[in-house]
N, C-alpha and C. Protein backbone atom coordinates (compact mmCIF):
# COMPACT_ATOMS: atom_id res chain seq x y z
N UNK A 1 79.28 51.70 111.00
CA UNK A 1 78.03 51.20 111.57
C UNK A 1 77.93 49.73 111.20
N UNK A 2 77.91 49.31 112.27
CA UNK A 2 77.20 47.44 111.84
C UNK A 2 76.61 47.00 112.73
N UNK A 3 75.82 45.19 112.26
CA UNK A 3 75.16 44.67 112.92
C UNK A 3 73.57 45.14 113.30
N UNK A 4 72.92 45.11 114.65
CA UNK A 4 71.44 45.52 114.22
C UNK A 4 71.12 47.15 114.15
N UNK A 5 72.33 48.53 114.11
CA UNK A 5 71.94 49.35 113.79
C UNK A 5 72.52 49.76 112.35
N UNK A 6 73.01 48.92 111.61
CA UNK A 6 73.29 49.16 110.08
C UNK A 6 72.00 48.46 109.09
N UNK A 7 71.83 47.22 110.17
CA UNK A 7 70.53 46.58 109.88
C UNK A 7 69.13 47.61 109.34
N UNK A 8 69.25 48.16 110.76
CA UNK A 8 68.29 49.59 111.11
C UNK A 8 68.08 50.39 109.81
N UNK A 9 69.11 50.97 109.69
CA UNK A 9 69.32 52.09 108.51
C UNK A 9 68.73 51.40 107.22
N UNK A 10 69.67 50.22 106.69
CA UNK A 10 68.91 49.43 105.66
C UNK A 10 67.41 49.14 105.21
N UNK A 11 66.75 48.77 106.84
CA UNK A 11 65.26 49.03 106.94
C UNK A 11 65.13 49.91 106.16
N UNK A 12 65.59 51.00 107.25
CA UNK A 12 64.95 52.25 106.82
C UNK A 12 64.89 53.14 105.13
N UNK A 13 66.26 52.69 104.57
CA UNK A 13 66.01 53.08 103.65
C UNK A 13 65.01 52.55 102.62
N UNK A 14 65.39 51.12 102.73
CA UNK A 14 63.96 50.28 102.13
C UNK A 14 62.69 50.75 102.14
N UNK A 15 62.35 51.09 103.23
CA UNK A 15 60.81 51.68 103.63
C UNK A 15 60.81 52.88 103.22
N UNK A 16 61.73 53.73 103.41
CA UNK A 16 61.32 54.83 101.94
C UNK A 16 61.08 54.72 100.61
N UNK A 17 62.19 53.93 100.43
CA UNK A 17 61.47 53.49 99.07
C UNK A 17 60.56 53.33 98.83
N UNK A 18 59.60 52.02 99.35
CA UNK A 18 58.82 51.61 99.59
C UNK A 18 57.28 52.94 99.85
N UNK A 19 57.52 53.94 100.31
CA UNK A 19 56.61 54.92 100.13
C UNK A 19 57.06 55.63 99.21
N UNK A 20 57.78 55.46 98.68
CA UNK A 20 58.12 56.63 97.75
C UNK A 20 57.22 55.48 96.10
N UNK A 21 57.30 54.62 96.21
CA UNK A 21 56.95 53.90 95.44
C UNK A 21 55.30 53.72 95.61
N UNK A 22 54.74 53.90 96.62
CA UNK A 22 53.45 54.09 96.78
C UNK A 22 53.37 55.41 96.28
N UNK A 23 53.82 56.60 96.67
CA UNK A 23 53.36 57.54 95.84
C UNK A 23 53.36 57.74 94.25
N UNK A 24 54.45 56.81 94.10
CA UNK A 24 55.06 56.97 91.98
C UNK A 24 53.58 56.00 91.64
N UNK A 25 53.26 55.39 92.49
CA UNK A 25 52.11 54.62 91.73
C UNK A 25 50.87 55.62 91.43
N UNK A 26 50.53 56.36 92.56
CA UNK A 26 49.24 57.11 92.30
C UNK A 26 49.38 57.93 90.85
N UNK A 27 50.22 57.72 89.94
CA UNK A 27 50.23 58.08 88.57
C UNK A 27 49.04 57.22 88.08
N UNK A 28 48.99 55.85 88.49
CA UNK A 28 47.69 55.31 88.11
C UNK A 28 46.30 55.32 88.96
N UNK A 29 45.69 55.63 88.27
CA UNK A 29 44.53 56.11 89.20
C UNK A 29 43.71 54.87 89.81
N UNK A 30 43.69 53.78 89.53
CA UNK A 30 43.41 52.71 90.06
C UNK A 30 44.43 52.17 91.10
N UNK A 31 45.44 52.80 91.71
CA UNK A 31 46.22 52.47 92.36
C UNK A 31 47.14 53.81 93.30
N UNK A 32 45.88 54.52 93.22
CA UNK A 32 46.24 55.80 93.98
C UNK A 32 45.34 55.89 95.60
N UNK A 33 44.79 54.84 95.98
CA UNK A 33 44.45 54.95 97.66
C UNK A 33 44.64 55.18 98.30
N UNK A 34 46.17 54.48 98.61
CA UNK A 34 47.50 55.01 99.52
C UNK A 34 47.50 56.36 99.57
N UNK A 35 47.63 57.04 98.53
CA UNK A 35 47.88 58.12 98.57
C UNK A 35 47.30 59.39 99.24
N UNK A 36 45.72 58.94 98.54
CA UNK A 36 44.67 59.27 98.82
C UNK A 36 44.65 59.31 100.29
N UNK A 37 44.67 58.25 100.80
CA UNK A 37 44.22 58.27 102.64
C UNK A 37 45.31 58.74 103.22
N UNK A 38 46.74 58.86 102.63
CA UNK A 38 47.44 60.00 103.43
C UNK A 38 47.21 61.55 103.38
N UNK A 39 47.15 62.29 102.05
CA UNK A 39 46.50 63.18 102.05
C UNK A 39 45.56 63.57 102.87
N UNK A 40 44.42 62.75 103.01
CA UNK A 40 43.13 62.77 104.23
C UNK A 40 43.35 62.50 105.39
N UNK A 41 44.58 61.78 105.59
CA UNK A 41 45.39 61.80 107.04
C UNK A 41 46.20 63.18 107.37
N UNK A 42 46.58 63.82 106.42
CA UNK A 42 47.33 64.66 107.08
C UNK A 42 46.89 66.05 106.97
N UNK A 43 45.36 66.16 105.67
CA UNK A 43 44.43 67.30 106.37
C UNK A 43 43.18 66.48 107.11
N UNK A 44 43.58 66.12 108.37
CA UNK A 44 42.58 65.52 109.24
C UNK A 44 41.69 66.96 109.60
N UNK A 45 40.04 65.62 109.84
CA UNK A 45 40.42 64.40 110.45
C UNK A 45 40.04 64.01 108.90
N UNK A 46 40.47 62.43 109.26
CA UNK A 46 39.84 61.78 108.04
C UNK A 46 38.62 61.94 107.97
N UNK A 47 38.20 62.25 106.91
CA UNK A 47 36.63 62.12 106.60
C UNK A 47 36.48 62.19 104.89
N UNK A 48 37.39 61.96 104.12
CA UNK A 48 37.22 62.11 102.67
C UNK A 48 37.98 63.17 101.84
N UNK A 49 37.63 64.04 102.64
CA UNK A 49 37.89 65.56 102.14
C UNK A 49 39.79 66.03 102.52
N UNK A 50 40.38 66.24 101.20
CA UNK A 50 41.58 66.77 100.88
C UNK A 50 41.73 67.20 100.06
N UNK A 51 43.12 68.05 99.61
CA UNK A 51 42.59 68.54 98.30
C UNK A 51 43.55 67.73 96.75
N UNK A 52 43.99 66.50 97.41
CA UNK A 52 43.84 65.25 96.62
C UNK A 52 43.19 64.80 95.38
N UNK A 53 43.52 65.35 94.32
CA UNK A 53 42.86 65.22 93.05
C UNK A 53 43.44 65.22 92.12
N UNK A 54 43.30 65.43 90.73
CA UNK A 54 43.83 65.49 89.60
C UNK A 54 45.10 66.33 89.49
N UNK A 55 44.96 67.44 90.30
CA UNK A 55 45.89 68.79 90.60
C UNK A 55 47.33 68.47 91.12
N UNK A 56 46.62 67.51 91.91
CA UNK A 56 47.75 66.82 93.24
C UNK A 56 48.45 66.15 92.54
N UNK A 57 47.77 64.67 91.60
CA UNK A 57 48.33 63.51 91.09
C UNK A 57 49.74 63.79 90.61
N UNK A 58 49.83 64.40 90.05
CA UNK A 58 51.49 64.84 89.07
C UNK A 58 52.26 64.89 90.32
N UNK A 59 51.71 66.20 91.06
CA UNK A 59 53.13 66.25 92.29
C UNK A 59 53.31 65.35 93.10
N UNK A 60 52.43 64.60 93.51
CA UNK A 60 52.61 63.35 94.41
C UNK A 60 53.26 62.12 93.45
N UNK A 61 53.12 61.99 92.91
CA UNK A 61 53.54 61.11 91.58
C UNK A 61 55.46 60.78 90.95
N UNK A 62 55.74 62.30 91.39
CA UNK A 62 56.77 63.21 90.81
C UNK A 62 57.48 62.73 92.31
N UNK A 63 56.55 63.01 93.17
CA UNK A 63 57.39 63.15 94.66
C UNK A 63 57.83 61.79 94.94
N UNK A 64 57.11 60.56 94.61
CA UNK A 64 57.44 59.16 94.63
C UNK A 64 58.59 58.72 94.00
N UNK A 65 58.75 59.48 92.94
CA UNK A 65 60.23 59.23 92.42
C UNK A 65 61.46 59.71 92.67
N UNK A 66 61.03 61.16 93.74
CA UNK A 66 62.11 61.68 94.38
C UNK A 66 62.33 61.20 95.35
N UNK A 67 61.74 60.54 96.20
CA UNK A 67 61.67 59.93 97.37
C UNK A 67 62.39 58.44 97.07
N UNK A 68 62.37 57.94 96.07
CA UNK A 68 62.71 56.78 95.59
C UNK A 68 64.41 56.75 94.86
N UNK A 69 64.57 57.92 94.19
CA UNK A 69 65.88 58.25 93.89
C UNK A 69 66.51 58.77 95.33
N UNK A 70 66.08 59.17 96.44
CA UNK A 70 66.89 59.57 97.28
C UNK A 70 67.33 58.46 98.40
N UNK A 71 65.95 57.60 98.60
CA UNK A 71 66.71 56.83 99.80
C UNK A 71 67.66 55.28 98.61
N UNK A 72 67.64 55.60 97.18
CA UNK A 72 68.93 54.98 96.92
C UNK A 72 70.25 55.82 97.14
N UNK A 73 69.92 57.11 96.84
CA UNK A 73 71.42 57.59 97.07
C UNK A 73 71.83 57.89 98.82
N UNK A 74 70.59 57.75 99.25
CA UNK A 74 71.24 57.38 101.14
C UNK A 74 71.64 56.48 101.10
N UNK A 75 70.82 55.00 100.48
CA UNK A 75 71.48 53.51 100.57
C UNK A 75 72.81 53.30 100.09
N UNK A 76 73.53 54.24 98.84
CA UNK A 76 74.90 53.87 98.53
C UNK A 76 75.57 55.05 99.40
N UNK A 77 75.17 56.11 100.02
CA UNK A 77 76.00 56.79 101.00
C UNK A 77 76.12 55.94 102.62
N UNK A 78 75.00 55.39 102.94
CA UNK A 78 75.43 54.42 103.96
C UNK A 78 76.00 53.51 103.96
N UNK A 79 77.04 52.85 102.34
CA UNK A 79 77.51 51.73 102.25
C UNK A 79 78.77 52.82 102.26
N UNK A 80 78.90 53.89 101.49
CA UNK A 80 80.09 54.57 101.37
C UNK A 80 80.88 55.33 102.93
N UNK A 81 79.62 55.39 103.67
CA UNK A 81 80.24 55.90 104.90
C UNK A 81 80.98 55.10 105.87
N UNK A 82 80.44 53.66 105.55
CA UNK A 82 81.43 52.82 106.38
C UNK A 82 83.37 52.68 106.42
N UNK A 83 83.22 53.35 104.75
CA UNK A 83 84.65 53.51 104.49
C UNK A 83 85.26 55.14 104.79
N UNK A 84 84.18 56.01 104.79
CA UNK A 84 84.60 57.58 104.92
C UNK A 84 84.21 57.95 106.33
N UNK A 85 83.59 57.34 107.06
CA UNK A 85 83.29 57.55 108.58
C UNK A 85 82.43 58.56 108.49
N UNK A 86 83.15 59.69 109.78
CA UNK A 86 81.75 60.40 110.44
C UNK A 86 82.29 61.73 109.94
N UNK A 87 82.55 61.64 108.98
CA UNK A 87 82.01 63.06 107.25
C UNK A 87 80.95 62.96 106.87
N UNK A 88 80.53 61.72 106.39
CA UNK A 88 80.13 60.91 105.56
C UNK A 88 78.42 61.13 106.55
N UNK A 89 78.48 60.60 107.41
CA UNK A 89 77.37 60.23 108.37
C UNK A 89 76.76 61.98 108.61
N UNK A 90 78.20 62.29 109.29
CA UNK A 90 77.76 64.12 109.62
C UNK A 90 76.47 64.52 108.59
N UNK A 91 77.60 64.23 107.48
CA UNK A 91 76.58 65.05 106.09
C UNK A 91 75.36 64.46 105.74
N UNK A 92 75.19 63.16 105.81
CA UNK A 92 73.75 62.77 105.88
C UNK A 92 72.87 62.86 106.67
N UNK A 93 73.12 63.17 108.02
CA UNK A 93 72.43 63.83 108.95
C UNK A 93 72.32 64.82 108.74
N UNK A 94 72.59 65.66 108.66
CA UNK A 94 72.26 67.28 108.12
C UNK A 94 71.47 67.60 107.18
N UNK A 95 72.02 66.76 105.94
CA UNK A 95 70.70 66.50 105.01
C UNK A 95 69.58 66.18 105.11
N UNK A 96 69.67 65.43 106.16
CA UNK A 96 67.97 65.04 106.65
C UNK A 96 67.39 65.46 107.51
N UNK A 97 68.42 66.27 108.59
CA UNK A 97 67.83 67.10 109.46
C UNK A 97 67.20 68.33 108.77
N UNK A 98 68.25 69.40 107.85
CA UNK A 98 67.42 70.05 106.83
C UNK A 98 66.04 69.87 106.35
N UNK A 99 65.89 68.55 105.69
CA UNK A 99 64.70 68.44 104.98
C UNK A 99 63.72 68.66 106.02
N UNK A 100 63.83 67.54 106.77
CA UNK A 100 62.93 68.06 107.85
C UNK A 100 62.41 69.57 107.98
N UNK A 101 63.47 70.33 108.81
CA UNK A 101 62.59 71.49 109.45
C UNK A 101 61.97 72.28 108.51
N UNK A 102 62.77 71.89 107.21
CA UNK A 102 61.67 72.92 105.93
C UNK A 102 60.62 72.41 105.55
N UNK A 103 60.63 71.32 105.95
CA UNK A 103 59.64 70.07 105.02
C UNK A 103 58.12 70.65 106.16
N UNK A 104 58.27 70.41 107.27
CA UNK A 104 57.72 70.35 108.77
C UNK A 104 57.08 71.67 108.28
N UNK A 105 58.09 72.72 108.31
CA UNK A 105 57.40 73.98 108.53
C UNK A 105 56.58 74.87 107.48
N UNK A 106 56.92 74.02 106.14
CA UNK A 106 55.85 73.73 105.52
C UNK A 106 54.56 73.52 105.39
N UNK A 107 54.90 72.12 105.92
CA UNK A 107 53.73 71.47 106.38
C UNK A 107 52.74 72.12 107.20
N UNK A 108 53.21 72.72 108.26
CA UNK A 108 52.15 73.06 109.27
C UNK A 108 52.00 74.74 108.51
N UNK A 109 52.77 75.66 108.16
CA UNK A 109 51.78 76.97 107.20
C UNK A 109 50.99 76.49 106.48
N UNK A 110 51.21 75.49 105.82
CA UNK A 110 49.66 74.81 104.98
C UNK A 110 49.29 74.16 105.88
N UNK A 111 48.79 74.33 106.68
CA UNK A 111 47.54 73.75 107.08
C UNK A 111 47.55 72.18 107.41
N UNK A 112 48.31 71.48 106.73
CA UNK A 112 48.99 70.32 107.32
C UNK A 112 49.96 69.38 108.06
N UNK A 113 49.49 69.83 109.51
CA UNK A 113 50.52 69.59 110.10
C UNK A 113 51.36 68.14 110.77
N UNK A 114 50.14 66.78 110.56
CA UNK A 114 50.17 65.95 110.58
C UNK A 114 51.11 65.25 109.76
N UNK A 115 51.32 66.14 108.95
CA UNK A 115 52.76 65.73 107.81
C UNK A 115 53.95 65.88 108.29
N UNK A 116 53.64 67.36 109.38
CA UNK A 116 54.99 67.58 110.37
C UNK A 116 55.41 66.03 111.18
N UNK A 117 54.36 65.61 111.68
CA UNK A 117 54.10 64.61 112.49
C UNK A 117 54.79 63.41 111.86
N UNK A 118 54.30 63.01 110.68
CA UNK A 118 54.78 61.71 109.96
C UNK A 118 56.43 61.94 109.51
N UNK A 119 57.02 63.33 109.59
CA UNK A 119 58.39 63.32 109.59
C UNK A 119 58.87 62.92 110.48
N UNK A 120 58.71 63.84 111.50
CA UNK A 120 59.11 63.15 113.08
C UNK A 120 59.50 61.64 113.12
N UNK A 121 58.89 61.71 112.50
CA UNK A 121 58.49 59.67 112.77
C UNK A 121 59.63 59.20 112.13
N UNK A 122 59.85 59.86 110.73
CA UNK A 122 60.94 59.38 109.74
C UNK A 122 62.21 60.15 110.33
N UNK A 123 62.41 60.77 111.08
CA UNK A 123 63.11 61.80 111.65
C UNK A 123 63.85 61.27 113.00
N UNK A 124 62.85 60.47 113.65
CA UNK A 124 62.95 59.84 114.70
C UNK A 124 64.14 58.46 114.10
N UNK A 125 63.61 57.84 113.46
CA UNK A 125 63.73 56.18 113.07
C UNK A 125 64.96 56.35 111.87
N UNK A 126 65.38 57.48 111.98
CA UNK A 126 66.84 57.80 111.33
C UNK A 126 67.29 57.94 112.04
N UNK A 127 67.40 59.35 112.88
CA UNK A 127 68.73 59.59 113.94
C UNK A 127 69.00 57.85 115.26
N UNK A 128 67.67 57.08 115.44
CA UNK A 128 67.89 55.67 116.17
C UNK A 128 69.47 55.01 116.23
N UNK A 129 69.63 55.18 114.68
CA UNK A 129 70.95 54.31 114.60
C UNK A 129 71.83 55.23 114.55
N UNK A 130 71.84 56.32 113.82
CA UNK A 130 73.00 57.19 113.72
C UNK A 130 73.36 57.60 115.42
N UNK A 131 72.87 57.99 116.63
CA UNK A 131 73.11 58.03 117.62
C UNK A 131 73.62 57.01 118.17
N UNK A 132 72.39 55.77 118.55
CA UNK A 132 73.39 54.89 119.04
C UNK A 132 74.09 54.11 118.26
N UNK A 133 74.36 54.12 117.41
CA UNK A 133 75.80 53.41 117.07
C UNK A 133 77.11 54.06 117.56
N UNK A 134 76.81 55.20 117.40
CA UNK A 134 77.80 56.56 117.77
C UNK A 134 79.29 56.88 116.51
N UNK A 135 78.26 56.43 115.15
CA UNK A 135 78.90 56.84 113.64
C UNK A 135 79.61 58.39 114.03
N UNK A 136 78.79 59.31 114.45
CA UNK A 136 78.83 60.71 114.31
C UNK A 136 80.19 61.05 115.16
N UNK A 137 81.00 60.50 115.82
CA UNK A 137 81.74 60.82 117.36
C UNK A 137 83.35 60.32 116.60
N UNK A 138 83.64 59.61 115.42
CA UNK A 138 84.42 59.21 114.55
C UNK A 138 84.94 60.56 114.33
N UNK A 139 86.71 60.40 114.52
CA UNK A 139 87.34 61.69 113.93
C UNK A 139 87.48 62.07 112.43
N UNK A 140 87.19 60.93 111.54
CA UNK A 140 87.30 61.00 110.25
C UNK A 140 87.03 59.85 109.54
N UNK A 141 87.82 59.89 108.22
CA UNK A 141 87.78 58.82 107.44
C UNK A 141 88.82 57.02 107.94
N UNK A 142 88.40 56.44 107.37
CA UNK A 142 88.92 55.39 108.32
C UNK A 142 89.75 54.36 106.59
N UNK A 143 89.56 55.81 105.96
CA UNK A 143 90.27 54.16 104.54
C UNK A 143 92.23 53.93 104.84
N UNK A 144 92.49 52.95 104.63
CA UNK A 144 93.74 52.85 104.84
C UNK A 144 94.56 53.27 103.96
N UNK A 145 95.76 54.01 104.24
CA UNK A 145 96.76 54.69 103.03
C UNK A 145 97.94 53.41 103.39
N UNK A 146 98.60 53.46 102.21
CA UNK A 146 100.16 52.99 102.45
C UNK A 146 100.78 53.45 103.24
N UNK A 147 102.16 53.01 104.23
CA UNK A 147 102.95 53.93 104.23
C UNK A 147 103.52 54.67 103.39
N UNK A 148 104.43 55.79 103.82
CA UNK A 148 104.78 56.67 102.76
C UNK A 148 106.81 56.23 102.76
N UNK A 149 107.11 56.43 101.77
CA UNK A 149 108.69 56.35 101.68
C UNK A 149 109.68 56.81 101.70
């Protein structure tokens, strides 16, 4: 993958971070809003009411750092796939297609399905580059061997 859909991915992993780091913050309670108004976004409508509280804080907190340890280990698997091709890509798509439909279907038995929604989104703005670049359509690994003697 290169150029503006490796670009893409890079975004993208950044911006997980980047929420995942909004959530590791709501450990401080003066800096838990973000958090707060997604919660109330995703048991809409907004109006205050979620069940966003003291209960929540740890797991959302917890979840910011998983979210934050993962789109680094996508960020060094998207540097590593350029050399292992479309193994490499396959398997990170799958991984994230996974999360998804469990994540989603989750989401919507509780009652929150707007969370289904905000995957999509992250769901969407992943597969962007992995399609059209056309990483996935690669017969394999692409590292160079010696000849042999």
């Amino acid at each position: 993958m290169t150029g503006f859909w490796k670009t893409w991915m890079l975004v993208w992993c950044w911006a997980v971070m980047g929420i995942g780091a909004l959530f590791a913050a709501a450990a401080v309670p003066a800096l838990e809003g973000g958090v707060r108004l997604f919660y109330d976004t995703i048991y809409w409508p907004i109006d205050g009411v979620s069940p966003y509280g003291q209960d929540v804080q740890l797991t959302a907190s917890l979840l910011g750092a998983v979210m934050i340890g993962w789109a680094i280990a996508i960020l060094g698997l998207v540097s590593a796939a350029d050399t292992v091709g479309a193994p490499a890509w396959r398997t990170l798509t799958l991984s994230i297609v996974v999360w998804y439909v469990i994540d989603s279907i989750i989401s919507v038995a509780l009652g929150a399905p707007v969370n289904a929604l905000s995957n999509t989104g992250l769901l969407v703005t992943f597969l962007a580059p992995i399609l059209g670049s056309g990483v996935l359509q690669s017969s394999g690994a692409r590292l160079a061997t010696a000849p042999r003697s």
